[in-house]
Protein backbone atom coordinates (compact mmCIF):
# COMPACT_ATOMS: atom_id res chain seq x y z
CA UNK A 1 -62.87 -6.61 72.63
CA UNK A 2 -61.75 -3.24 73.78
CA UNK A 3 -58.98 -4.81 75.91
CA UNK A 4 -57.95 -7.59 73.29
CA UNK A 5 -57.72 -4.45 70.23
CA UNK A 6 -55.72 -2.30 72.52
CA UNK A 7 -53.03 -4.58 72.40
CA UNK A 8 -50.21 -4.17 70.32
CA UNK A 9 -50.03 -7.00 67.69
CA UNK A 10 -46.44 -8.58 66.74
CA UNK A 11 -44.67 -7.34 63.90
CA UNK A 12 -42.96 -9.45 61.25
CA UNK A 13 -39.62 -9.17 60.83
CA UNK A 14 -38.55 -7.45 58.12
CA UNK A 15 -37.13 -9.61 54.78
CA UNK A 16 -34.07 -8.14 52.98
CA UNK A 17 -35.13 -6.90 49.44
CA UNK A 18 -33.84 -8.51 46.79
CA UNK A 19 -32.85 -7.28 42.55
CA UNK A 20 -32.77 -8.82 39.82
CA UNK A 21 -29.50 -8.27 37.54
CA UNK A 22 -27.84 -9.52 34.17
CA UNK A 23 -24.61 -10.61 34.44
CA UNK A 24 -21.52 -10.91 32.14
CA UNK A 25 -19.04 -13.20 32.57
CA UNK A 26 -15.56 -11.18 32.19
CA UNK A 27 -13.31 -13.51 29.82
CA UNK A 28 -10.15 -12.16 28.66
CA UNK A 29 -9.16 -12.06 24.67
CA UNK A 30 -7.03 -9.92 22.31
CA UNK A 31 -9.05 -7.53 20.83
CA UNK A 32 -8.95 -4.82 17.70
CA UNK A 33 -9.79 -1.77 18.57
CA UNK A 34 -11.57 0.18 16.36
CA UNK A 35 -11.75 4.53 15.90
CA UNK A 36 -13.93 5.89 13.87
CA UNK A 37 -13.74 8.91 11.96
CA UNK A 38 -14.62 11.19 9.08
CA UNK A 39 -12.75 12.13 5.80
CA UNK A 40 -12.61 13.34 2.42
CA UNK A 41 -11.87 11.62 -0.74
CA UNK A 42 -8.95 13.34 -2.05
CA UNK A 43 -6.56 12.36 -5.57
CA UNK A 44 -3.22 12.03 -5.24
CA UNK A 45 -2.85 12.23 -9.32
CA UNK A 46 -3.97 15.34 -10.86
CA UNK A 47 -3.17 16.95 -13.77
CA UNK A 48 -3.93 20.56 -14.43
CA UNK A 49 -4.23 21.34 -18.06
CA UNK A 50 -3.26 24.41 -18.52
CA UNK A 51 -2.28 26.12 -22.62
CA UNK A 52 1.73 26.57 -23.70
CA UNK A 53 1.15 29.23 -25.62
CA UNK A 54 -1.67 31.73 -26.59
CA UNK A 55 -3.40 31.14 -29.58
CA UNK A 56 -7.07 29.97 -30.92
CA UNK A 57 -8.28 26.29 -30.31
CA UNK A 58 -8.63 24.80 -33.85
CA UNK A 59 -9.82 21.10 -32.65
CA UNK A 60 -10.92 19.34 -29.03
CA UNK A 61 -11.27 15.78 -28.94
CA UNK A 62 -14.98 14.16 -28.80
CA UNK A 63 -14.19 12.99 -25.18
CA UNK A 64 -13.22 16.38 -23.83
CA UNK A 65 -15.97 16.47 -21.37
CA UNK A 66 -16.82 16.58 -18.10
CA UNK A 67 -16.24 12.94 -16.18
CA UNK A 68 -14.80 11.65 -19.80
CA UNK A 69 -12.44 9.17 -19.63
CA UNK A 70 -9.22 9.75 -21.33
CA UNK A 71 -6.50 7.36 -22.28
CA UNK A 72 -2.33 8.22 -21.99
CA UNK A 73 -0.87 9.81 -24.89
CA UNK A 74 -4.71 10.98 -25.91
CA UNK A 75 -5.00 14.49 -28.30
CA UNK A 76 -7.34 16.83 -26.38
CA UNK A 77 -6.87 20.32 -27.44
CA UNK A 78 -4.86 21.19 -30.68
CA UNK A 79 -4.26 25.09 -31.07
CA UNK A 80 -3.69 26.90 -34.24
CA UNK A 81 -0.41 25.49 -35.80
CA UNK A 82 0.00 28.23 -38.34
CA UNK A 83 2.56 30.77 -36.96
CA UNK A 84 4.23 28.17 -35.46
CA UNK A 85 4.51 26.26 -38.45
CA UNK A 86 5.55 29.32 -40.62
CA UNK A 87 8.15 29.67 -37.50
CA UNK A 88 9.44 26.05 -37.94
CA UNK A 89 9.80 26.17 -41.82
CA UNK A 90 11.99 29.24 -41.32
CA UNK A 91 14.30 27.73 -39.05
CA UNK A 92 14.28 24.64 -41.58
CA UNK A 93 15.37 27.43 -44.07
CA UNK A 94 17.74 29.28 -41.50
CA UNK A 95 19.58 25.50 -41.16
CA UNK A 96 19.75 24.83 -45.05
CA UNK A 97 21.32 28.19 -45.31
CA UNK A 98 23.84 27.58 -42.45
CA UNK A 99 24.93 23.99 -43.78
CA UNK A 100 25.69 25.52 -47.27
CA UNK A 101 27.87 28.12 -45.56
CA UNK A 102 29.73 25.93 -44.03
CA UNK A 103 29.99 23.75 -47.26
CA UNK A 104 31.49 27.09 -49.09
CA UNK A 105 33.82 27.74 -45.99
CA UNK A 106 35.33 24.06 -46.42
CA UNK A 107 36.09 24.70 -49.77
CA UNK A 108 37.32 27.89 -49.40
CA UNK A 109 39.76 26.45 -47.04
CA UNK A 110 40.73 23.72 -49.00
CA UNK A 111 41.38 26.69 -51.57
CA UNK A 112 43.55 28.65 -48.96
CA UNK A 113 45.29 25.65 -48.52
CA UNK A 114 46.44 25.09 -52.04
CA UNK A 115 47.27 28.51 -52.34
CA UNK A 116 49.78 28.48 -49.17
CA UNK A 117 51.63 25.49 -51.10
CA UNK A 118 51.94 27.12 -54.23
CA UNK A 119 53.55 30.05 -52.69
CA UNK A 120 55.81 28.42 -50.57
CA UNK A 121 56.96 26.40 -53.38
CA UNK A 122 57.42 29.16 -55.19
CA UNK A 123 59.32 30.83 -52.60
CA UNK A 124 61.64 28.26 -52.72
CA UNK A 125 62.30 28.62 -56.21
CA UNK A 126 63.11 32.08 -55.76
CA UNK A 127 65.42 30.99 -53.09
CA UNK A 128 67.00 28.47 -55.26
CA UNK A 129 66.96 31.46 -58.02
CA UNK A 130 69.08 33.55 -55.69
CA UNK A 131 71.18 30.86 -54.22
CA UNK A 132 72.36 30.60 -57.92
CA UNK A 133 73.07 34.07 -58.80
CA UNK A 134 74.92 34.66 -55.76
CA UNK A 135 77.25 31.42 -57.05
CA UNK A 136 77.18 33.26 -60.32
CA UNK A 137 79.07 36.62 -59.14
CA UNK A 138 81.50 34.69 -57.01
CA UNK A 139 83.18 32.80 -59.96
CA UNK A 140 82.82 36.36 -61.75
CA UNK A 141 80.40 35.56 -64.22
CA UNK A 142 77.19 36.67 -62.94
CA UNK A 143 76.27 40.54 -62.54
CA UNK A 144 75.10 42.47 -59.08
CA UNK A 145 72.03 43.34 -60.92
CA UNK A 146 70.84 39.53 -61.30
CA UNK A 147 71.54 39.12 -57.83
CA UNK A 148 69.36 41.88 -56.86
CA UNK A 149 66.57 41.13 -59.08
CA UNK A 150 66.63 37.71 -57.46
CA UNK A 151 66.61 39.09 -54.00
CA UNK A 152 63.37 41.00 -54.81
CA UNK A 153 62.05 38.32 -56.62
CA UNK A 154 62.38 36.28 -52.89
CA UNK A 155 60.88 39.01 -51.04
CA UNK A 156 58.08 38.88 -53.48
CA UNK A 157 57.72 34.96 -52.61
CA UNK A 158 57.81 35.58 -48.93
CA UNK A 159 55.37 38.25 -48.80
CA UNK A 160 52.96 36.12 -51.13
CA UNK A 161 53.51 33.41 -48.56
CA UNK A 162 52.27 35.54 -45.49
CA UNK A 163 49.12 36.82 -47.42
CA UNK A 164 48.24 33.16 -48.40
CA UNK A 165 48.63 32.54 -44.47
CA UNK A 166 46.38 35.05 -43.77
CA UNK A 167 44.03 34.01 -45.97
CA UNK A 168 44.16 30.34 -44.63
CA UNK A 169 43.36 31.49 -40.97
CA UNK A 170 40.52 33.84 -42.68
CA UNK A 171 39.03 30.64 -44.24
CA UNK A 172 39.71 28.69 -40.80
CA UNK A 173 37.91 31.16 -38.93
CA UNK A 174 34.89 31.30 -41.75
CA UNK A 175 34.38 27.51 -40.95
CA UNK A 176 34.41 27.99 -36.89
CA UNK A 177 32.20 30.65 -37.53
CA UNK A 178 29.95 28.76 -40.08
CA UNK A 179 29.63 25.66 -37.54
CA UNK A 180 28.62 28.24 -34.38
CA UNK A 181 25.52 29.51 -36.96
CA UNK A 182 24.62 25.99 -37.90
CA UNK A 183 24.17 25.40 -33.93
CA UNK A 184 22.13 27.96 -33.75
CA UNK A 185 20.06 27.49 -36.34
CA UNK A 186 19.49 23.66 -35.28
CA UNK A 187 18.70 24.92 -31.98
CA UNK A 188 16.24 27.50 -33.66
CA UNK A 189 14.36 24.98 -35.46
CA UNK A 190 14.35 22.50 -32.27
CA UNK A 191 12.77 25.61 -30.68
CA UNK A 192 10.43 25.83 -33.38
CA UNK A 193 9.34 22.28 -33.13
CA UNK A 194 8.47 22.60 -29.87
CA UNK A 195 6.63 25.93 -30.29
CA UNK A 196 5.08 23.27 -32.92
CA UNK A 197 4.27 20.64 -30.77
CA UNK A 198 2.95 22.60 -27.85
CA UNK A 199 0.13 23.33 -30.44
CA UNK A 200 -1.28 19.90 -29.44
CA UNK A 201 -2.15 19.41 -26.25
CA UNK A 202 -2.56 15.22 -24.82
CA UNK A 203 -3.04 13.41 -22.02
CA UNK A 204 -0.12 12.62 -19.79
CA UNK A 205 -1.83 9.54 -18.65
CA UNK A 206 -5.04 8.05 -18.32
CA UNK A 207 -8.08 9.11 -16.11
CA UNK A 208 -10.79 11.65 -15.65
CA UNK A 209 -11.66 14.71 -17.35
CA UNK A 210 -12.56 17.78 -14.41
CA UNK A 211 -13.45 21.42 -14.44
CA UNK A 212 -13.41 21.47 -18.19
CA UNK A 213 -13.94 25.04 -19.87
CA UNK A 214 -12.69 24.90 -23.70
CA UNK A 215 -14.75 25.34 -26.73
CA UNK A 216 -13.31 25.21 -30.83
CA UNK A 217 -12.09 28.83 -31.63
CA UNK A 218 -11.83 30.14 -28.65
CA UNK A 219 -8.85 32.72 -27.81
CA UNK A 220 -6.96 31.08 -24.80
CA UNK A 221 -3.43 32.65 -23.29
CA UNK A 222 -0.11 31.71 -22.22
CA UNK A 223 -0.69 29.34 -19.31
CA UNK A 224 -4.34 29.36 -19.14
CA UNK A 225 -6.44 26.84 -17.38
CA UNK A 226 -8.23 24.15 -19.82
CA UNK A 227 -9.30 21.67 -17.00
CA UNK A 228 -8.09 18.53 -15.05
CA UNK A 229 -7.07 14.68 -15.53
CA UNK A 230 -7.93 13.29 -12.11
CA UNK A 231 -6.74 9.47 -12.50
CA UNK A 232 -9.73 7.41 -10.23
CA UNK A 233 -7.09 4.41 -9.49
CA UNK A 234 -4.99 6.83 -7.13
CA UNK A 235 -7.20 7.75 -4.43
CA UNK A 236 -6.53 8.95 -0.89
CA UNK A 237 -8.84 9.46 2.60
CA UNK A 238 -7.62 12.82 4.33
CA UNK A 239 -9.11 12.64 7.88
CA UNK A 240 -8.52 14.44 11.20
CA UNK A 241 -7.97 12.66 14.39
CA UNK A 242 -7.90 13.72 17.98
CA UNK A 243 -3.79 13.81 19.57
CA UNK A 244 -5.03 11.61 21.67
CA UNK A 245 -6.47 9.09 18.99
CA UNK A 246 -3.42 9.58 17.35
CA UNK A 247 -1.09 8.88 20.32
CA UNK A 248 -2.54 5.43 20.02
CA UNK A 249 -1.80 4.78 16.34
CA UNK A 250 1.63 6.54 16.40
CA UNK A 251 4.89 4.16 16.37
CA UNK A 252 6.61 6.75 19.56
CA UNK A 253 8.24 8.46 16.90
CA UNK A 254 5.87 10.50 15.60
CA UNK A 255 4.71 8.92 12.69
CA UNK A 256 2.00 6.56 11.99
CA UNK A 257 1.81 2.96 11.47
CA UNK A 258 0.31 1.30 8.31
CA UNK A 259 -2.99 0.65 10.19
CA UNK A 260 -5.58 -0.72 7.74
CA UNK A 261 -8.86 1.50 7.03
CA UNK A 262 -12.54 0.99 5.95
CA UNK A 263 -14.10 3.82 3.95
CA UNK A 264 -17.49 3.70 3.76
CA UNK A 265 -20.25 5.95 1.62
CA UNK A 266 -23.83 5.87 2.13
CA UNK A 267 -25.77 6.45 -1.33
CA UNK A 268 -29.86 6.08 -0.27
CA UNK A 269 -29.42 3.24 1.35
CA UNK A 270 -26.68 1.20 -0.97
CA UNK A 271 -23.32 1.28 0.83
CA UNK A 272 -19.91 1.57 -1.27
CA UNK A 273 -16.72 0.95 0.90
CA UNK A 274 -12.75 0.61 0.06
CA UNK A 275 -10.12 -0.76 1.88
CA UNK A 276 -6.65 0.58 2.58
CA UNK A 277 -4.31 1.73 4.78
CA UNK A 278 -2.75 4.75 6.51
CA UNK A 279 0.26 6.32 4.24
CA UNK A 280 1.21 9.31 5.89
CA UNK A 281 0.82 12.19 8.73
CA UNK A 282 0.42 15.77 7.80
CA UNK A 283 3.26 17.91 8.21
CA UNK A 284 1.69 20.81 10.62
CA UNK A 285 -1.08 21.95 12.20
CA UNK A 286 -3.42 24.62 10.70
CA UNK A 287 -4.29 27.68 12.37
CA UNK A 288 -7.15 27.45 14.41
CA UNK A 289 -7.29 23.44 14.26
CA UNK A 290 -5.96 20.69 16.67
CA UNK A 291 -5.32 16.86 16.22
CA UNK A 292 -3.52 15.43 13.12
CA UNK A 293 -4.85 15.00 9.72
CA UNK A 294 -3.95 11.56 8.32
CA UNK A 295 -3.67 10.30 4.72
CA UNK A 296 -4.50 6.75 3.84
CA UNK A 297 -4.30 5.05 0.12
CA UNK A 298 -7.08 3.42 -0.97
CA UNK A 299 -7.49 0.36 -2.81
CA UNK A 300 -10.36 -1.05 -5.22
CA UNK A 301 -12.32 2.56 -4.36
CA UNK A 302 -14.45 2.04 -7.41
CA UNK A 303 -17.43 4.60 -7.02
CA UNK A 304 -16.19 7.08 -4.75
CA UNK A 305 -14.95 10.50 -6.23
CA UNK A 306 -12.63 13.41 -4.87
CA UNK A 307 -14.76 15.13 -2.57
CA UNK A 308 -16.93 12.40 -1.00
CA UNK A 309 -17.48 13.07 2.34
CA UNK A 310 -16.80 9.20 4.08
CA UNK A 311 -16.82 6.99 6.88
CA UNK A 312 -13.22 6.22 7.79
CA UNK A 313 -12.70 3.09 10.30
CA UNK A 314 -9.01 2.68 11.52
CA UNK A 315 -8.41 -0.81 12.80
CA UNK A 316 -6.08 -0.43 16.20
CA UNK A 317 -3.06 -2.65 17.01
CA UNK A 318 -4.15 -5.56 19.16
CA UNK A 319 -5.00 -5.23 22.74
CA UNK A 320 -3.73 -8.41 25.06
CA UNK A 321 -5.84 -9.30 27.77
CA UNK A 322 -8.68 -7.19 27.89
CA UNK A 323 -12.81 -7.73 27.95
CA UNK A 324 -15.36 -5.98 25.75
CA UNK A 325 -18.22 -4.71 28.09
CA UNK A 326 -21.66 -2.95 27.78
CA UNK A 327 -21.11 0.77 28.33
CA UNK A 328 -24.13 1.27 31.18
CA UNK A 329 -21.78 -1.58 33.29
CA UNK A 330 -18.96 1.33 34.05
CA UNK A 331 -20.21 4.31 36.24
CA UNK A 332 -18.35 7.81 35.74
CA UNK A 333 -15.85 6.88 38.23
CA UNK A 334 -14.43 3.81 35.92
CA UNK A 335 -16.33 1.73 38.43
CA UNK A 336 -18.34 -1.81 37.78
CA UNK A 337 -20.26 -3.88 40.37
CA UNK A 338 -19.10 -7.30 40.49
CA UNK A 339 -20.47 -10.37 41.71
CA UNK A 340 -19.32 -11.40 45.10
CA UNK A 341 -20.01 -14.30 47.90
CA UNK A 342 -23.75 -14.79 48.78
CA UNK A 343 -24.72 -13.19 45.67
CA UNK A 344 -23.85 -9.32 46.98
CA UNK A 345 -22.60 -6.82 44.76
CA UNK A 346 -19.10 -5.46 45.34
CA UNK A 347 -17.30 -2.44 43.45
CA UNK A 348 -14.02 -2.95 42.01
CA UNK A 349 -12.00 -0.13 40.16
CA UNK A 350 -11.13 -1.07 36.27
CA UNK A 351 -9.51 0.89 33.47
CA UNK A 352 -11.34 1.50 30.31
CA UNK A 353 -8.94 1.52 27.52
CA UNK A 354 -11.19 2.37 24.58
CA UNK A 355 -14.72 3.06 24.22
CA UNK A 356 -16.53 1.32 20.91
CA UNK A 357 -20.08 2.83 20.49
CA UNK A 358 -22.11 1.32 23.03
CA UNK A 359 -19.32 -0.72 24.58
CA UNK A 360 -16.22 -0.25 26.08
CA UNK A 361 -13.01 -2.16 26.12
CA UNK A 362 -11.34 -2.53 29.89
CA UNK A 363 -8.07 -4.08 31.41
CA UNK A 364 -9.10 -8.10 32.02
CA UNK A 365 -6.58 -9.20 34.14
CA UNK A 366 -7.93 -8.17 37.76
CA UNK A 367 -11.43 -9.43 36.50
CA UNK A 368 -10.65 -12.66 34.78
CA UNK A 369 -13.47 -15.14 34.84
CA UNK A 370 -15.71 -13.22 37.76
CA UNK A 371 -19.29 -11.60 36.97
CA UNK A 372 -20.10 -8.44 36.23
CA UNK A 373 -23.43 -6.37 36.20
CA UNK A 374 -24.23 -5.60 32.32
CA UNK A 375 -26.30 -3.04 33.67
CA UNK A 376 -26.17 -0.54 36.66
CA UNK A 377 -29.01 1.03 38.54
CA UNK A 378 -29.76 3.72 41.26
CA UNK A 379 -30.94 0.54 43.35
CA UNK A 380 -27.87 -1.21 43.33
CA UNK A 381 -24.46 -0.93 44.80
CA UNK A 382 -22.19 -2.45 46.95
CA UNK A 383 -23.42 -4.93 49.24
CA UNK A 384 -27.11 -5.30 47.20
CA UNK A 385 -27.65 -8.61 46.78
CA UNK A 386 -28.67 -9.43 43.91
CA UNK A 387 -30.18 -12.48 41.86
CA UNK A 388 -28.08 -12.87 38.69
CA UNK A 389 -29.77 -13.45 35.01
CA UNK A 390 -27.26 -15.48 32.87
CA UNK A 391 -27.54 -15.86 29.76
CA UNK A 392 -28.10 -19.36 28.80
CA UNK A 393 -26.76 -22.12 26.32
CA UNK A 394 -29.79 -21.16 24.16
CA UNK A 395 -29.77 -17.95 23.78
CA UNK A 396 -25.96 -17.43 22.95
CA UNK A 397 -26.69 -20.14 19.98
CA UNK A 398 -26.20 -18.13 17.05
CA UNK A 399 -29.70 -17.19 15.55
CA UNK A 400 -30.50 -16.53 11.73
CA UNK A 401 -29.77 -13.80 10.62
CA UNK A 402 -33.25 -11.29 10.44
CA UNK A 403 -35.07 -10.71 7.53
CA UNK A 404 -35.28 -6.78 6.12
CA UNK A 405 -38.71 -5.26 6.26
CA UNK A 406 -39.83 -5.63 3.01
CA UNK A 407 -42.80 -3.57 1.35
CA UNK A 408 -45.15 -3.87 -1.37
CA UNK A 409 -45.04 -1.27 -4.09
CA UNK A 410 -48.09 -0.16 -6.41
CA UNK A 411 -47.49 0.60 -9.94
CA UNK A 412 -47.63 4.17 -9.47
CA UNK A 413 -45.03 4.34 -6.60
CA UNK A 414 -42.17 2.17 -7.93
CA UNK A 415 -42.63 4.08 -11.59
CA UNK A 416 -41.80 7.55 -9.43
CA UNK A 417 -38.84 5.85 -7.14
CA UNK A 418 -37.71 4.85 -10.57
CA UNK A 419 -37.87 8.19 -12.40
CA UNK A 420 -36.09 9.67 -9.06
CA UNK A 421 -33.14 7.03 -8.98
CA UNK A 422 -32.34 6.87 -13.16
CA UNK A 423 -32.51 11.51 -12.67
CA UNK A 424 -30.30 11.43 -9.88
CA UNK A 425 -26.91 12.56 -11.32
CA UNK A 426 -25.04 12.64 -8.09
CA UNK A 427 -25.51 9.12 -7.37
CA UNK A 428 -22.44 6.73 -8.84
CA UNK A 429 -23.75 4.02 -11.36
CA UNK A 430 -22.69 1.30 -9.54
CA UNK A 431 -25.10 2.50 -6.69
CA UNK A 432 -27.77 3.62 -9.32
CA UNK A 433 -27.48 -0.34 -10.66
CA UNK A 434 -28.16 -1.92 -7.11
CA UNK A 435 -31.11 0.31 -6.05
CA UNK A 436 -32.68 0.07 -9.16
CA UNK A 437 -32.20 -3.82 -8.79
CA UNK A 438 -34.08 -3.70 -5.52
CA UNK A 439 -36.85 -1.62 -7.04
CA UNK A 440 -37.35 -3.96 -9.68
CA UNK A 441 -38.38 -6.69 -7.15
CA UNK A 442 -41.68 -7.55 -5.64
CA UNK A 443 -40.33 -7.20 -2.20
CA UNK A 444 -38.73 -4.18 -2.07
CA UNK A 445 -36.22 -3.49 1.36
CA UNK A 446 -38.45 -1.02 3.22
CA UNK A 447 -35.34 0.61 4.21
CA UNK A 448 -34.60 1.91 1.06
CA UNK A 449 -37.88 2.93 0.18
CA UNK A 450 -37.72 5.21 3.37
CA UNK A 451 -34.51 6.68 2.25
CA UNK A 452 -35.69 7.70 -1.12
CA UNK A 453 -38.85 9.18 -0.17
CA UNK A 454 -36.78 11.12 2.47
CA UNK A 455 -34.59 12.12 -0.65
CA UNK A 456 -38.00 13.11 -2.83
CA UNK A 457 -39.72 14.95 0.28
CA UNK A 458 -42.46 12.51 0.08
């Protein structure tokens, strides 16, 4: 026994250890990238209402509230119209009195004018006069006394003629001068009337009432601040994006393409989103920032307000020929194990173009159709041979989609949830609507139930 236990028994050769892996098959598509961001709600239509004039608010339309909406042309603040009323009727008076000038200066002119023919036909009767008594004393029959008296009598004419000339360019000038005050007495009255009108103060077109701070007879000044029109069909995302983000959505030249956005708002647990797409890029950088802000219009953004802090999804331009892969299959190096002969691993170099969440998008073409390891491990590398886990026919069959948790409420629970929702005054009504919808239901999502009691501190 001694002899037989002293021996050294065979060993078994050793067996070469084997994992289990899943494995992706890499298939090459176009894909959409997708970069996800956040923004602010901004309006790209406001209107501050600020006073023309000083004076005392007389009248403020019933809708001249807070989150009112107002329609174009609309009468919201009307100040007191009595000085500039009193200012208007005088200018009224100030034209009256400069149209019946100028009536008195036509006919005085007209008058001048008769005048300047009478004495020139007089003068040239005195001329005649003289003519005659000149003829006279040649044929010796007339005196040099009549001749004189007839020169005088011409001189007489003539200087009769030069004063009614005078007084026809005095009567010319009255009317210039008469139609330079009736301009500017029509342009004192147009004055007036818009000292007049800028009593009333209206909407320059339809939207939102903001920041409101006017109440009837109080004293407001020249240029003061009444509130805002913020018009809810003209808003705008403002979000910030990395150089490098926006390097891929530029065009090369600096500027960025019309890429279509998803804005998103999570209101205890209902979801309100918009559509659009990317308008502009912001002119420069701020101090103490980096990246590029971005502006994108929005269309159909009912519920959101300026100042919503959002979601913003920018959709890419298409990738050619790449895969979409699980994140944990790429090492730190841009490495993945791929499925060689025999079943052993090998490790091939790729080139991750994007990263989506959990995923990442790489270069396909080097990788078309081969396997890849969804997910590494400290136990393998290259040469471990593996045994793959495929996914089968069954399992990629598309499955129904999963039923929310759903809870039941007692009396006393859904009445509070309720009371909390219909108090809230931040939440929009299209929001309030659907949540109240769900509590109203026997099954109510459990989600949401978690999200309000978060909300109450329950």
């Amino acid at each position: 026994i001694a002899e037989r236990m002293s021996k050294e028994a065979p060993r078994a050769p050793a067996r070469e250890r084997v994992f289990s892996a899943n494995v992706l098959t890499v298939t090459p598509e176009t894909r959409v990238p997708e970069m996800v961001a956040f923004g602010e709600i901004l309006s790209s239509r406001t209107l501050e209402l600020r006073s023309p004039r000083a004076g005392r608010i007389v009248e403020l339309a019933p809708v001249f509230q807070d989150g009112a909406l107002v329609a174009e042309g609309q009468l919201l603040v009307r100040l007191d119209p009595a000085d500039a009323t009193s200012a208007r009727d005088l200018a009224q008076a100030g034209v009256a009195e400069a149209e019946a000038e100028g009536r008195d200066a036509a006919r005085a002119l007209d008058l001048a004018r008769d005048d300047l023919a009478a004495a020139e036909a007089q003068l040239g009767l005195r001329r005649q006069a003289l003519t005659r008594q000149e003829d006279l004393q040649t044929r010796g029959v007339g005196s040099s006394a009549a001749v004189e008296t007839a020169a005088l009598a011409l001189s007489a004419a003539e200087q009769a003629v030069l004063s009614r000339r005078s007084a026809l360019a005095n009567a010319e000038a009255r009317v210039d001068q008469a139609a330079s005050t009736l301009t500017r007495a029509r342009i004192a009255l147009e004055e007036a009337e818009r000292a007049l009108s800028d009593t009333e103060i209206r909407a320059s077109f339809g939207g939102r009432l903001s920041g409101v701070s006017a109440v009837t007879g109080r004293l407001v000044g020249a240029n003061e601040s009444l509130g805002q029109i913020i018009d809810p069909a003209a808003l705008e995302v403002a979000f910030r994006l990395s150089t490098a983000q926006f390097a891929r959505l530029g065009d090369g030249a600096g500027n960025a393409v019309a890429a279509p956005v998803t804005v998103s708002l999570d209101v205890l647990g209902a979801e309100i989103t918009a559509t659009g797409q990317v308008d502009r890029v912001g002119a420069s950088v701020e101090a103490g920032s980096s990246g590029r802000v971005v502006y994108a219009g929005l269309t159909a953004a009912q519920g959101l307000r300026p100042g919503d802090f959002v979601t913003v999804t920018i959709r890419e331009p298409a990738l050619p020929d790449v895969a979409l892969l699980p994140a944990s299959a790429v090492d730190g190096d841009g490495e993945v194990l791929v499925l060689g002969a025999d079943d052993r691993l090998e490790e091939v170099a790729v080139t991750v173009l994007r990263r989506q969440g959990d995923d990442v998008i790489i270069a396909a073409s080097t990788l078309a159709r081969r396997e890849v390891v969804a997910e590494r491990s400290p136990l393998l590398g290259a040469g471990i041979r593996i045994k793959p886990l495929r996914t089968g026919a069954a399992a990629q069959a598309p499955t129904a989609p999963e039923t929310p948790e759903t809870v039941d409420l007692t009396p006393e629970r859904r009445a509070q949830l309720i009371a909390f929702v219909q108090e809230n005054t931040r939440m929009p009504e299209e929001a309030k609507a659907r949540v109240l919808e769900q509590l109203a239901q026997d099954k109510v999502p459990a989600q949401v139930v978690q999200r309000l009691e978060q909300r109450m501190g329950g």
